[in-house]
N, C-alpha and C. Protein backbone atom coordinates (compact mmCIF):
# COMPACT_ATOMS: atom_id res chain seq x y z
N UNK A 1 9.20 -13.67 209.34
CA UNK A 1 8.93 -12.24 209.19
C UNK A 1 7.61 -11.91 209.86
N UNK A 2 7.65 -11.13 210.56
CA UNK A 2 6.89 -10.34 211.28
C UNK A 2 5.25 -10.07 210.34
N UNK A 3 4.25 -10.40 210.64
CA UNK A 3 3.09 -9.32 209.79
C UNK A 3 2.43 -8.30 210.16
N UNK A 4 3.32 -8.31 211.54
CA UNK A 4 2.55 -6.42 212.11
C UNK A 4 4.05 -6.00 212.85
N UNK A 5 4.40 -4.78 212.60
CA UNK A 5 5.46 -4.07 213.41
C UNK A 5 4.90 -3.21 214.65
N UNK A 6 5.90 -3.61 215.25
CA UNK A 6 5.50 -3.06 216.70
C UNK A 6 5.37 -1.19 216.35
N UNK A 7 4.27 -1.06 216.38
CA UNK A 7 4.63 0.66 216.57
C UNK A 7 5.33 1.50 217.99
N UNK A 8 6.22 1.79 218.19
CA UNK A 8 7.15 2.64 219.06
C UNK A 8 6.83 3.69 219.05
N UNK A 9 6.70 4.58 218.03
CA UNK A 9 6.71 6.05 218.28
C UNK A 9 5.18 6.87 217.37
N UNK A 10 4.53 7.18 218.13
CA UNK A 10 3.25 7.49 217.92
C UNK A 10 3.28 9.03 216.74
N UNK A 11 1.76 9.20 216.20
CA UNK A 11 1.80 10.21 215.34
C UNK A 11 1.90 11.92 216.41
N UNK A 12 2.93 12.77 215.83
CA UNK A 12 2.56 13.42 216.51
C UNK A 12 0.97 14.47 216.47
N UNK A 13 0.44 14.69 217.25
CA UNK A 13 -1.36 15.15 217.28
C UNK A 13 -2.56 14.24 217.89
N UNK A 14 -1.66 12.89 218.06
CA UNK A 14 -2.56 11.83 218.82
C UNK A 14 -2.02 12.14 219.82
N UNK A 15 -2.87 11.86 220.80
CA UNK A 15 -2.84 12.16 222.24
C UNK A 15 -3.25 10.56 223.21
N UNK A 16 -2.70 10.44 224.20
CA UNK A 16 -3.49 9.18 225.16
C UNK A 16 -3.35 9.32 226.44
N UNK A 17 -4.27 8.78 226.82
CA UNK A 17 -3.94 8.93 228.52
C UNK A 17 -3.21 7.64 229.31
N UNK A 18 -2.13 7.43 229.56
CA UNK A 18 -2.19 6.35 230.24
C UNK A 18 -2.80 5.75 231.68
N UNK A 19 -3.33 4.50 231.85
CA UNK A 19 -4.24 4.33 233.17
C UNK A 19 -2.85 3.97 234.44
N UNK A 20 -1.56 3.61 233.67
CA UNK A 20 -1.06 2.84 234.43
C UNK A 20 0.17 3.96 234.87
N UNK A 21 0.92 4.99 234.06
CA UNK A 21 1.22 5.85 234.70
C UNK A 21 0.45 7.12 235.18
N UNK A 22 -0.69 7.17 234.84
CA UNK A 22 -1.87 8.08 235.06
C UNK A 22 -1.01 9.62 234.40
N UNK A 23 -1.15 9.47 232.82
CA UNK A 23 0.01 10.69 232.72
C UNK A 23 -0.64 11.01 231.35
N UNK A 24 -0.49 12.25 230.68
CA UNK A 24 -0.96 12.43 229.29
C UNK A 24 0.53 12.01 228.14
N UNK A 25 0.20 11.14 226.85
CA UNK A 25 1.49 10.61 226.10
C UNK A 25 0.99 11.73 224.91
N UNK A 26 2.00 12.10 224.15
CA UNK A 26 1.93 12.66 223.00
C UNK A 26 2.24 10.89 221.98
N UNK A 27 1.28 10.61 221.46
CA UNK A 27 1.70 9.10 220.15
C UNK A 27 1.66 8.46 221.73
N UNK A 28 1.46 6.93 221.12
CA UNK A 28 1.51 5.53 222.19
C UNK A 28 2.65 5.44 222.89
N UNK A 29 3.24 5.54 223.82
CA UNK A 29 4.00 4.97 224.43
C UNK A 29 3.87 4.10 225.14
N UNK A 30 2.85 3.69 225.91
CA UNK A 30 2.49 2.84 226.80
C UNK A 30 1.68 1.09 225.98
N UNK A 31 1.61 0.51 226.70
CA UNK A 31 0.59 -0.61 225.37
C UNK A 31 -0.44 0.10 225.31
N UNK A 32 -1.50 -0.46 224.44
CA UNK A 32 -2.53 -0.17 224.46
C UNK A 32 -3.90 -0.56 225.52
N UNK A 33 -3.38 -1.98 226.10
CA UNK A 33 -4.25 -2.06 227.17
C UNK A 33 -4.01 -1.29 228.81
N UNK A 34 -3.35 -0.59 228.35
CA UNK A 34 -2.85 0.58 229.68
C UNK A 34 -3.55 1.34 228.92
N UNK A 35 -3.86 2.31 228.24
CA UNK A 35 -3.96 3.57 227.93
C UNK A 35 -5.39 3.73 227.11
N UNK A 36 -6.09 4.90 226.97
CA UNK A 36 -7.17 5.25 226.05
C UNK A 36 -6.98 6.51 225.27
N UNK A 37 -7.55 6.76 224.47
CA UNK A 37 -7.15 7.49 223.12
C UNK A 37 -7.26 6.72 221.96
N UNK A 38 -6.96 7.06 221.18
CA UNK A 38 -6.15 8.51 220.63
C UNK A 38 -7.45 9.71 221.16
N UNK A 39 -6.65 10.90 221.54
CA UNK A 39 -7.85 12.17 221.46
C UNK A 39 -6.87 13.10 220.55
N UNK A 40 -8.03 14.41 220.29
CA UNK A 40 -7.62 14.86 219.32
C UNK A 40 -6.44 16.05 219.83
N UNK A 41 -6.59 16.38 221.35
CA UNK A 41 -5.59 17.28 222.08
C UNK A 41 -5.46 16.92 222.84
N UNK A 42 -4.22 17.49 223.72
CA UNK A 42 -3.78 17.14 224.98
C UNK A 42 -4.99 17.64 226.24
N UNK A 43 -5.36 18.21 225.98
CA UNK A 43 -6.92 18.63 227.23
C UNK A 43 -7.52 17.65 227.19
N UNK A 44 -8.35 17.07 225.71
CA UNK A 44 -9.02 15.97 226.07
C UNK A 44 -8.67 14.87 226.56
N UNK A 45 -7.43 14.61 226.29
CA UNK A 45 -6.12 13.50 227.13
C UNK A 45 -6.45 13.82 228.57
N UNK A 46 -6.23 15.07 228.91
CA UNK A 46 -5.84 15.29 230.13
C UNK A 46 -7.46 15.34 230.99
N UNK A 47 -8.52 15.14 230.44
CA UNK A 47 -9.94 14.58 230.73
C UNK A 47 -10.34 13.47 230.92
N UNK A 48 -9.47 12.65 229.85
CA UNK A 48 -9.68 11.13 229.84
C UNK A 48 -10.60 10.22 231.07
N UNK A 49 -9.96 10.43 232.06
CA UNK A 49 -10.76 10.00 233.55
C UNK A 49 -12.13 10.37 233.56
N UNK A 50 -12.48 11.66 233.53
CA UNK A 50 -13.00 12.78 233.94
C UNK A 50 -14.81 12.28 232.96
N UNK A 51 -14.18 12.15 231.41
CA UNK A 51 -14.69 11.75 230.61
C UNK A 51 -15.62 10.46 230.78
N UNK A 52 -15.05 9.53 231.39
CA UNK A 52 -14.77 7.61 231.66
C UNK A 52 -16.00 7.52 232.56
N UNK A 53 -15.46 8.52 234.07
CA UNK A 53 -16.48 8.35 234.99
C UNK A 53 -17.51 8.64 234.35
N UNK A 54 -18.10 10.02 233.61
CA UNK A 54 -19.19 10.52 232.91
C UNK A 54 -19.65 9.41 232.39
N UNK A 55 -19.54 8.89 231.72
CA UNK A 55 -19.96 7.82 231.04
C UNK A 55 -20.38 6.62 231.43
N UNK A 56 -19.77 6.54 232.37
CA UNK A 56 -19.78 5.16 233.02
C UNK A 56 -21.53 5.79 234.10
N UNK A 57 -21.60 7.05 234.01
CA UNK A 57 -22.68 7.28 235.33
C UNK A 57 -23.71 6.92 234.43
N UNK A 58 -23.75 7.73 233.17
CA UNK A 58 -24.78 7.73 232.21
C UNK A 58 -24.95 6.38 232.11
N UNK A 59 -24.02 5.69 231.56
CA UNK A 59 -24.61 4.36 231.74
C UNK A 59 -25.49 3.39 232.69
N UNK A 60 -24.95 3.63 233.89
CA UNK A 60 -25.47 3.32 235.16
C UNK A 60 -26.80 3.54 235.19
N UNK A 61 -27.14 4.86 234.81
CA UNK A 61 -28.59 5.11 235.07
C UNK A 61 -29.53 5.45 233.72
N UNK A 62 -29.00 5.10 232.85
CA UNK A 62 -29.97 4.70 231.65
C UNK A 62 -30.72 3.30 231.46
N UNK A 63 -32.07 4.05 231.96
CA UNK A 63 -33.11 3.02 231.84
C UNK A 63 -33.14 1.87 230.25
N UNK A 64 -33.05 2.16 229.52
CA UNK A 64 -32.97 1.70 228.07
C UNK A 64 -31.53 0.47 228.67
N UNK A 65 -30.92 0.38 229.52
CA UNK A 65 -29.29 -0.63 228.98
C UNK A 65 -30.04 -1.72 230.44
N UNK A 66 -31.28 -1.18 231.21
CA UNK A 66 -31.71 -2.29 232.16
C UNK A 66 -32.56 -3.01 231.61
N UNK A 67 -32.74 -4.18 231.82
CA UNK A 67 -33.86 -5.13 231.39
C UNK A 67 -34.82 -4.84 232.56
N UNK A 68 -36.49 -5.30 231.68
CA UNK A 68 -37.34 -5.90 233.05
C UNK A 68 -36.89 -6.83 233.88
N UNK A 69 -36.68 -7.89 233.85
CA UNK A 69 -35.75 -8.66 234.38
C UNK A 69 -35.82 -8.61 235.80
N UNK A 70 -34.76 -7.95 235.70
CA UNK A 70 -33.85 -7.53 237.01
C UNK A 70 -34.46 -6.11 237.69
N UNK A 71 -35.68 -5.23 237.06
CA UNK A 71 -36.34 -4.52 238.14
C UNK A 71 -37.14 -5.26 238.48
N UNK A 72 -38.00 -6.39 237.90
CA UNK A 72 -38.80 -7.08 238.59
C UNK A 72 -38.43 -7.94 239.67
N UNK A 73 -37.46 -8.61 239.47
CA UNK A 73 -36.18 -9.07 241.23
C UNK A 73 -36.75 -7.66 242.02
N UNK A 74 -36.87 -6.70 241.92
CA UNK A 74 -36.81 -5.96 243.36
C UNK A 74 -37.91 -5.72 243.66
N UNK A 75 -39.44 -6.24 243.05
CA UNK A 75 -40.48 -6.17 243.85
C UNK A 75 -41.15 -7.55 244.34
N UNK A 76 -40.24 -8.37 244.02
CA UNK A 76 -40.72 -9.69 245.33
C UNK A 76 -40.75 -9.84 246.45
């Protein structure tokens, strides 16, 4: 016997984006390592990307996630 069931059909009000059909799902359809969500609407679904890059820039250039380290490599 099984101790986790496959979930198939998602709640309806969750939202996801899938990466691999690049499409907005109402509930999971896709696995989960394809897709991100849950959001709370289909807009923010349909941001998902939009969202990712944002984040990913902020990250990039937040001084606080660089070590000394590695700015000190660039003045040798």
């Amino acid at each position: 016997m099984a101790l986790f069931k496959k979930r198939t059909v998602g709640k309806p009000g969750e939202w996801y984006y899938c990466l691999e059909h690049k499409k907005v799902e109402e509930g999971p359809e896709c696995p989960a390592k394809d897709r991100f969500g849950p959001y709370a609407s289909r807009t923010e679904a349909q941001q998902a990307m939009d969202t990712a890059r944002e984040r990913n820039l902020e990250w990039e250039t937040d001084p606080r996630w660089h070590d000394s380290a590695a700015r000190g490599s660039d003045d040798d």
